[in-house]
N, C-alpha and C. Protein backbone atom coordinates (compact mmCIF):
# COMPACT_ATOMS: atom_id res chain seq x y z
N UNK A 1 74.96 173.41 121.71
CA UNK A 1 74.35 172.50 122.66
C UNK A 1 74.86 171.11 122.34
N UNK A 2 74.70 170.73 123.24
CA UNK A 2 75.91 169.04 122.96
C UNK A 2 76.54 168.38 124.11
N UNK A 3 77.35 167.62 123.36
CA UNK A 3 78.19 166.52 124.62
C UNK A 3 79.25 167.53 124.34
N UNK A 4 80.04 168.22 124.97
CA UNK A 4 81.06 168.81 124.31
C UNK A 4 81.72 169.85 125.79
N UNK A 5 82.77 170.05 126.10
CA UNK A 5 83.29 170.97 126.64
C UNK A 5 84.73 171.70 126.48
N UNK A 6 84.81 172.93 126.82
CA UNK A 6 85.89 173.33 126.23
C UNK A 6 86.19 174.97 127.10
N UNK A 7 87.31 175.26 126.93
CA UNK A 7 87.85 176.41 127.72
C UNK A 7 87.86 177.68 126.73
N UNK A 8 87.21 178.78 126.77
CA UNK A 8 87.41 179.68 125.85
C UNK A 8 88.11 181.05 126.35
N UNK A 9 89.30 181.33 126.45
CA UNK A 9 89.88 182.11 127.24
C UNK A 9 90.03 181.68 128.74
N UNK A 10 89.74 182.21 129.19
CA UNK A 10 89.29 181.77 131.18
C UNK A 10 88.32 181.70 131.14
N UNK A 11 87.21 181.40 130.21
CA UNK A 11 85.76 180.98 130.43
C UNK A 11 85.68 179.50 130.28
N UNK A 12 85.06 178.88 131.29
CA UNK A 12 84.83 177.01 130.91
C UNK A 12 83.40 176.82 130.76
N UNK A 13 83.37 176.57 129.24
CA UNK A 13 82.46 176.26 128.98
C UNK A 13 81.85 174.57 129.09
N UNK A 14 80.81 174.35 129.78
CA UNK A 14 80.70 173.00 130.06
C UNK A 14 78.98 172.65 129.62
N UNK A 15 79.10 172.46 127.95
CA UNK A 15 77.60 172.03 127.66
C UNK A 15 77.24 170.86 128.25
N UNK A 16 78.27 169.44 128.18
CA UNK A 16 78.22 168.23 128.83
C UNK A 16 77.11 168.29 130.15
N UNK A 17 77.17 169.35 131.27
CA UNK A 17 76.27 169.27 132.39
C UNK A 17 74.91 169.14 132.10
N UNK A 18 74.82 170.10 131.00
CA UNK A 18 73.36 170.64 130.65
C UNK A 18 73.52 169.95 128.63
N UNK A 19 73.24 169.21 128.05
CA UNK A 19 73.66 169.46 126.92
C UNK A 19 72.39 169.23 126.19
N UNK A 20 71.14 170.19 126.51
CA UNK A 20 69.98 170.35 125.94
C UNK A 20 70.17 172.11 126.17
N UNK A 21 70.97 172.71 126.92
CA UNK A 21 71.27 173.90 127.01
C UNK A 21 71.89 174.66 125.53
N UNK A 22 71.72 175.96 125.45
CA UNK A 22 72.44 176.61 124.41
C UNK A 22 73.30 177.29 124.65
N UNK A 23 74.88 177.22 124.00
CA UNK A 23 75.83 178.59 124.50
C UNK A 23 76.25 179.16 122.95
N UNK A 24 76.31 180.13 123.16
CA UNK A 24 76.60 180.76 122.29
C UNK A 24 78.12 180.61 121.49
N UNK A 25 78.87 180.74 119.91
CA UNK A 25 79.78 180.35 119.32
C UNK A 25 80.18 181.34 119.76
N UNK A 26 81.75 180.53 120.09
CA UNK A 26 83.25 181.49 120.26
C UNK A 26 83.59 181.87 118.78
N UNK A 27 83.67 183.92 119.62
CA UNK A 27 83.80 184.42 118.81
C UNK A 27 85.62 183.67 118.09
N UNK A 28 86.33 184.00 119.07
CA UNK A 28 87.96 183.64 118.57
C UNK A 28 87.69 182.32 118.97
N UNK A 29 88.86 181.48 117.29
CA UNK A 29 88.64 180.48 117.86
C UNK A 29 89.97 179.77 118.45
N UNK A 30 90.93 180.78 117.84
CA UNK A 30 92.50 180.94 118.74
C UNK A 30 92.07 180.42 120.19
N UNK A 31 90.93 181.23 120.60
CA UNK A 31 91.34 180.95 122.51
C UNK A 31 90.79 179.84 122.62
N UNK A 32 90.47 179.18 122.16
CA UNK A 32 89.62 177.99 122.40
C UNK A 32 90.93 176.97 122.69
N UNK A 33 90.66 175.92 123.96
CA UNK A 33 90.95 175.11 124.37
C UNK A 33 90.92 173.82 125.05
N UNK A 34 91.09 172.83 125.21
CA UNK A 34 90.80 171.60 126.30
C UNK A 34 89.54 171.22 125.61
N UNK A 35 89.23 170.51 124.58
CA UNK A 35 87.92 170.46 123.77
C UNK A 35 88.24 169.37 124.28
N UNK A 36 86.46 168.66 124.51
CA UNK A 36 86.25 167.45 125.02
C UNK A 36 85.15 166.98 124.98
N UNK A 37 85.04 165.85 124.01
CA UNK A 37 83.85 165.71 123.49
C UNK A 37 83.73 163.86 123.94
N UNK A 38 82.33 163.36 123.67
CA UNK A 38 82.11 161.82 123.78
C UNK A 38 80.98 162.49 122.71
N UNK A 39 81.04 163.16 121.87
CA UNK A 39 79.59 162.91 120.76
C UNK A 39 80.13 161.94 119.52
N UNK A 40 78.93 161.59 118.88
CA UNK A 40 79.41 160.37 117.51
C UNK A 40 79.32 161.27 116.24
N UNK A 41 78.86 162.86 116.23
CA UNK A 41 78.33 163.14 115.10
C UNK A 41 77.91 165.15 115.76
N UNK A 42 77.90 166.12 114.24
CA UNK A 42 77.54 167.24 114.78
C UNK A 42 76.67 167.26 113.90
N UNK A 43 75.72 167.82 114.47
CA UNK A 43 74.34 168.53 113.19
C UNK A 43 74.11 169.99 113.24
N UNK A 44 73.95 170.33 112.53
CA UNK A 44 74.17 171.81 111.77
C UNK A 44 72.44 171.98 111.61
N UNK A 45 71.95 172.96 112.05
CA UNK A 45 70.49 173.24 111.44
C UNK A 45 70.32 174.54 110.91
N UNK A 46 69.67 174.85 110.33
CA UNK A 46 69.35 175.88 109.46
C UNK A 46 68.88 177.24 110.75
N UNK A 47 67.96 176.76 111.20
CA UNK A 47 67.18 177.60 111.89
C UNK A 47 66.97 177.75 113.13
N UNK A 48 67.02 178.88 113.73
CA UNK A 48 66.83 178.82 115.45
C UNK A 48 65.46 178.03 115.71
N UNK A 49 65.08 178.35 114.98
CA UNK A 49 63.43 177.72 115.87
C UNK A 49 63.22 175.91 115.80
N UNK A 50 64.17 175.29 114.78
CA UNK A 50 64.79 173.88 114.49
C UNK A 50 65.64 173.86 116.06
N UNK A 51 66.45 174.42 115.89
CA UNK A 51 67.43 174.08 117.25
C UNK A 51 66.86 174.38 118.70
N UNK A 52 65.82 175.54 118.81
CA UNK A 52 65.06 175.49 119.65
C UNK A 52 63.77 174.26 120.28
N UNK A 53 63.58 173.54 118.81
CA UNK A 53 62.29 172.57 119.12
C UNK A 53 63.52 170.91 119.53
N UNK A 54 64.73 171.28 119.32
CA UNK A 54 65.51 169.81 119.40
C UNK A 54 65.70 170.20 120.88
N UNK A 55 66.42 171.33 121.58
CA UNK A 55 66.65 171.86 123.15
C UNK A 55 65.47 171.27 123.55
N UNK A 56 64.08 172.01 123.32
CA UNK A 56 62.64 171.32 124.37
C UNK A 56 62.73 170.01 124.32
N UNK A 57 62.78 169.22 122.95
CA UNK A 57 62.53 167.57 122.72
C UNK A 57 64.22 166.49 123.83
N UNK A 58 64.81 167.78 124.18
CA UNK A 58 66.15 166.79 124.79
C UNK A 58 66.75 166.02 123.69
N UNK A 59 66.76 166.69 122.46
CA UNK A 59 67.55 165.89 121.61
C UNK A 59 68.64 165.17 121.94
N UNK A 60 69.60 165.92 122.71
CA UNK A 60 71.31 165.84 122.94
C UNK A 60 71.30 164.94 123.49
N UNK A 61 70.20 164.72 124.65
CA UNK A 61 70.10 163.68 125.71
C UNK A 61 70.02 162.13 125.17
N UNK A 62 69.02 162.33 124.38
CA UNK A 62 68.72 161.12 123.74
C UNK A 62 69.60 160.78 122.59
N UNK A 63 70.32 161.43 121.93
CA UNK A 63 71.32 161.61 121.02
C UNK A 63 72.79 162.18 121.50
N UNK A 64 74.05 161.31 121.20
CA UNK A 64 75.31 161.96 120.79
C UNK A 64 75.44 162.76 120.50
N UNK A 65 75.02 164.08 120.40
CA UNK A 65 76.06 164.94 119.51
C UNK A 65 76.19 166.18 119.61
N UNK A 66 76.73 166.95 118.77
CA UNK A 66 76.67 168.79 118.88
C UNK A 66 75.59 169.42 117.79
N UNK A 67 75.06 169.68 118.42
CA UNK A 67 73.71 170.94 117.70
C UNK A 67 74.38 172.36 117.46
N UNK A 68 74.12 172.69 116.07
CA UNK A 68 74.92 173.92 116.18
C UNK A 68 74.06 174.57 114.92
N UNK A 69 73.61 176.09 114.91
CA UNK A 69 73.17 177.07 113.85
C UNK A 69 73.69 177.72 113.89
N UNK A 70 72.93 178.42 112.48
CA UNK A 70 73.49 180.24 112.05
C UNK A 70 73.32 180.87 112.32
N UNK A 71 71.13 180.36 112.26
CA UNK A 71 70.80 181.47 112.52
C UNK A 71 70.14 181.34 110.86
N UNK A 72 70.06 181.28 110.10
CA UNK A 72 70.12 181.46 108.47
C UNK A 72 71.48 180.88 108.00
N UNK A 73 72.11 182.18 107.65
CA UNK A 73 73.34 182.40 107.01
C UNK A 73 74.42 182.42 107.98
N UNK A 74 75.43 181.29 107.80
CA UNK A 74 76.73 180.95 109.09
C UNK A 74 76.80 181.92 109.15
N UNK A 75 77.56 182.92 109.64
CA UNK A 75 78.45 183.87 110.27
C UNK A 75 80.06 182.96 110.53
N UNK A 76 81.22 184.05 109.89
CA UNK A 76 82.19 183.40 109.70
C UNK A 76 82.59 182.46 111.47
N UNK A 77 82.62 183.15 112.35
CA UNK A 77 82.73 182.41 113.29
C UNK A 77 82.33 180.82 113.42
N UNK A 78 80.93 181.36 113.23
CA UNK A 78 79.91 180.10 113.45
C UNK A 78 81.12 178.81 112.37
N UNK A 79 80.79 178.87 110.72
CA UNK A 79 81.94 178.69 110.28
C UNK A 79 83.60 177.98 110.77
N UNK A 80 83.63 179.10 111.42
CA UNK A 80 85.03 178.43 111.69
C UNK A 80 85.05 177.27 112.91
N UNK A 81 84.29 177.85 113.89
CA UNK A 81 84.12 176.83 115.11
C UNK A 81 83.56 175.34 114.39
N UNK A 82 82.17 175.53 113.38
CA UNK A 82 82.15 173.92 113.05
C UNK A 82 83.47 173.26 112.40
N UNK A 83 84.30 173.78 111.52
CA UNK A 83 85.28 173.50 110.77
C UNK A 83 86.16 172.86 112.29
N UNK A 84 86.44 173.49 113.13
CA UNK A 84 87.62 173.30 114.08
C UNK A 84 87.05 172.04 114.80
N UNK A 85 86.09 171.85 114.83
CA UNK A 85 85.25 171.37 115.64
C UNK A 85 85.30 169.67 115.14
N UNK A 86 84.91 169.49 113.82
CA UNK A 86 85.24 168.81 112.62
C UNK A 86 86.49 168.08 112.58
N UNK A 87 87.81 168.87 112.48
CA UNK A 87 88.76 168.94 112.63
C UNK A 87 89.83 168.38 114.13
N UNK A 88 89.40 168.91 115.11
CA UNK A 88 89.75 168.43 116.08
C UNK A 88 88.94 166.99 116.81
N UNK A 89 88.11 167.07 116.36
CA UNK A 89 87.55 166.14 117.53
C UNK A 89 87.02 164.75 116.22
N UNK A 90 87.57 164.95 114.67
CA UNK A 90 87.22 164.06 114.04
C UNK A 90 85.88 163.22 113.78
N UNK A 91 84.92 164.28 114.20
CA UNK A 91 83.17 163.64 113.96
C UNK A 91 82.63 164.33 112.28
N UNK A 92 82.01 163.43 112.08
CA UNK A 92 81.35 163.55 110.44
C UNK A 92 80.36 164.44 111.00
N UNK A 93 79.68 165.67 109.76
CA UNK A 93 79.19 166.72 110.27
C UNK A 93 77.80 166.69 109.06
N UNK A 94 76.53 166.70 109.80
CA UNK A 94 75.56 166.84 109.07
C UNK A 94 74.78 168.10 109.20
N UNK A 95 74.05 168.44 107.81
CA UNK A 95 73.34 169.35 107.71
C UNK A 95 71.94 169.07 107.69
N UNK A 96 71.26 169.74 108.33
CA UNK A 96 69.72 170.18 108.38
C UNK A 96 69.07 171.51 107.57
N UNK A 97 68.92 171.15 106.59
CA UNK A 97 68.52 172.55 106.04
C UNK A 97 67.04 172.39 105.21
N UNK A 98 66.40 173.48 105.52
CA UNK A 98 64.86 173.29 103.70
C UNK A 98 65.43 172.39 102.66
N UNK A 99 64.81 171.69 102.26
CA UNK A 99 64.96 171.56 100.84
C UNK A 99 64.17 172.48 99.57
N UNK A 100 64.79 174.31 99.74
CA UNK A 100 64.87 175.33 98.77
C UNK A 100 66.11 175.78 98.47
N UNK A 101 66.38 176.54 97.42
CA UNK A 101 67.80 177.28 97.18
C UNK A 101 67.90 177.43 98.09
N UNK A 102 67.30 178.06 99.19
CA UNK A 102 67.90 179.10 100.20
C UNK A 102 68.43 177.80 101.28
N UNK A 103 67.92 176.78 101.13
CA UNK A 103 68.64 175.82 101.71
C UNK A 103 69.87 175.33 101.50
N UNK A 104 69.65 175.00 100.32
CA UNK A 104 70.58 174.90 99.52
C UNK A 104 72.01 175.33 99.47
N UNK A 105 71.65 176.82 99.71
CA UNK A 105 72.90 177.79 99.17
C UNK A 105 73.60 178.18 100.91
N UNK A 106 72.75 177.94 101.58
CA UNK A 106 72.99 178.00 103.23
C UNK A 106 74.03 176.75 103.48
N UNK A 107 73.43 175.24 103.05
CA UNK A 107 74.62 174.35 102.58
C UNK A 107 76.15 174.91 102.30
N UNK A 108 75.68 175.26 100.94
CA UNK A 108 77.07 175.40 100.00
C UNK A 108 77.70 176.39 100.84
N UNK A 109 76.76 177.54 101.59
CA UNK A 109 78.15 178.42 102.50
C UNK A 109 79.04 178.01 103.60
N UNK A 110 78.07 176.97 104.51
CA UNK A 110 79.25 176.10 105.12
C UNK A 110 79.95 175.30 104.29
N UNK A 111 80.11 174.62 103.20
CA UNK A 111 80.77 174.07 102.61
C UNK A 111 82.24 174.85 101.93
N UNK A 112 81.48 175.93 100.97
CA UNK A 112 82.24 176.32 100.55
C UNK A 112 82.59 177.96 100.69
N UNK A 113 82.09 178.66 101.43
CA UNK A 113 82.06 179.62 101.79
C UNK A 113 82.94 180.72 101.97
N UNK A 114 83.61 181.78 102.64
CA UNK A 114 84.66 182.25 102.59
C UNK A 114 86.37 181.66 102.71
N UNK A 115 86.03 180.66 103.13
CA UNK A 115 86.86 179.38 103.48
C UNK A 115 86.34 178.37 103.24
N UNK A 116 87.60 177.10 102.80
CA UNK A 116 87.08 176.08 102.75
C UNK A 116 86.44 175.03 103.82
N UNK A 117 85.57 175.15 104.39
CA UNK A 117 84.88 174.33 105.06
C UNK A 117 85.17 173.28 105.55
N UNK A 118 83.93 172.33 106.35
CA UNK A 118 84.23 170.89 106.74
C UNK A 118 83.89 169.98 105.66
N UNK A 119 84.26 168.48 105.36
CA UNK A 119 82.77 168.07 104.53
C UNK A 119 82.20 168.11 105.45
N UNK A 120 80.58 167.68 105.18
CA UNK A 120 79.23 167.95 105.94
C UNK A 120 78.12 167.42 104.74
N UNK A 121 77.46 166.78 105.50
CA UNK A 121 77.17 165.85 104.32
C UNK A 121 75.23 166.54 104.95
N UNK A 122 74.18 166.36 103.71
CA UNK A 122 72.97 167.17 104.14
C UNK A 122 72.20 165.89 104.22
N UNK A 123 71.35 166.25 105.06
CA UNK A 123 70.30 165.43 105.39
C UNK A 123 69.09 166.19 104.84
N UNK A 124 68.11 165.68 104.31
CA UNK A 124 66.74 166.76 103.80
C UNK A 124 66.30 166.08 104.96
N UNK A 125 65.13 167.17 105.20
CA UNK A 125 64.05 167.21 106.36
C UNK A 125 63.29 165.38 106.47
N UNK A 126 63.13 165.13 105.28
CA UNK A 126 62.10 164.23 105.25
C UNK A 126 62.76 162.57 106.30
N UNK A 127 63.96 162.22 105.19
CA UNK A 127 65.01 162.02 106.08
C UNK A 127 65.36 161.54 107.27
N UNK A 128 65.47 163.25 107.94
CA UNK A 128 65.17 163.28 109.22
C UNK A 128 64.13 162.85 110.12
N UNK A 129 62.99 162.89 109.75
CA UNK A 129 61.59 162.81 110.32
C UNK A 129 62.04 161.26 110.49
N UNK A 130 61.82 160.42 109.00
CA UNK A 130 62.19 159.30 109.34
C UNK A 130 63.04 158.69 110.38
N UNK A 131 64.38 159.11 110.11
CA UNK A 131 65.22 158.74 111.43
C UNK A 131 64.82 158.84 112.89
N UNK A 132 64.27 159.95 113.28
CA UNK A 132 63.87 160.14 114.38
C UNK A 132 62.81 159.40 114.68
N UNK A 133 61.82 159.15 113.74
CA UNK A 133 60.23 158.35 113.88
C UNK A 133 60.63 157.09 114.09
N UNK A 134 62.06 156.45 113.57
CA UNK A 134 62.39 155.09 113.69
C UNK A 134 63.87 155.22 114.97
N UNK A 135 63.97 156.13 115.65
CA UNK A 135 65.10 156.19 116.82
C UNK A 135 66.39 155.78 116.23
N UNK A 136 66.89 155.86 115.10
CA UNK A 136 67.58 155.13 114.42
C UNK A 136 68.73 156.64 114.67
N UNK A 137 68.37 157.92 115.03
CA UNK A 137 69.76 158.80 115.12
C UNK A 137 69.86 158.79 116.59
């Protein structure tokens, strides 16, 4: 979900219209093409039900950027699309995760994971609250 559009095979994907909407990560990221972004920043969250309460609140709207989960644990895709994502379009990439191991180590797998990763720098929850309570993201 995001400012973001892009061609995935002959599919055009266009979050930009809707970018409180969710689409699902390209599986290949070979087919991926024509990426086109105006966001300042991607955030990474831990959890569907995190990325679900930012979709209702219109995060994207009120905020720059690309919203993107695992789910829990990335899935290499998931993975590779933030990395490319990172990579091509040159935005600094933050994490949303618990502050527990399991947060933690959810971190370190986008980081360092089967591949080397994006940096991605973590934000703890608390943090966050702040930022948002002061409109400051």
């Amino acid at each position: 979900m995001g400012w973001i559009r892009f061609v995935e095979g002959e599919k055009k994907v266009y979050c930009i219209t809707n970018v409180n909407a969710a689409f699902p990560i390209p599986v290949s990221i070979e087919a991926i093409k024509d990426v086109v972004s105006v966001a300042h920043y991607i955030l990474v969250v831990e959890k569907e039900a995190v990325f679900q309460r930012l979709a209702n609140d219109k995060f994207c709207e009120k905020n720059r950027c690309i919203v993107i989960t695992g789910r829990g644990y990335p899935d290499i895709p998931t993975r590779r699309f933030l990395r490319y994502l990172v990579e091509q379009l040159h935005l600094p990439a933050y994490c949303l995760v618990d502050s527990d191991p399991y947060g933690f180590d959810i971190l370190a797998t986008y980081k360092f994971g089967s591949m080397v990763g994006p940096k991605i720098y973590l934000i703890s929850n608390y943090l966050f609250e702040v930022l948002i309570a002061s409109k400051a993201v």
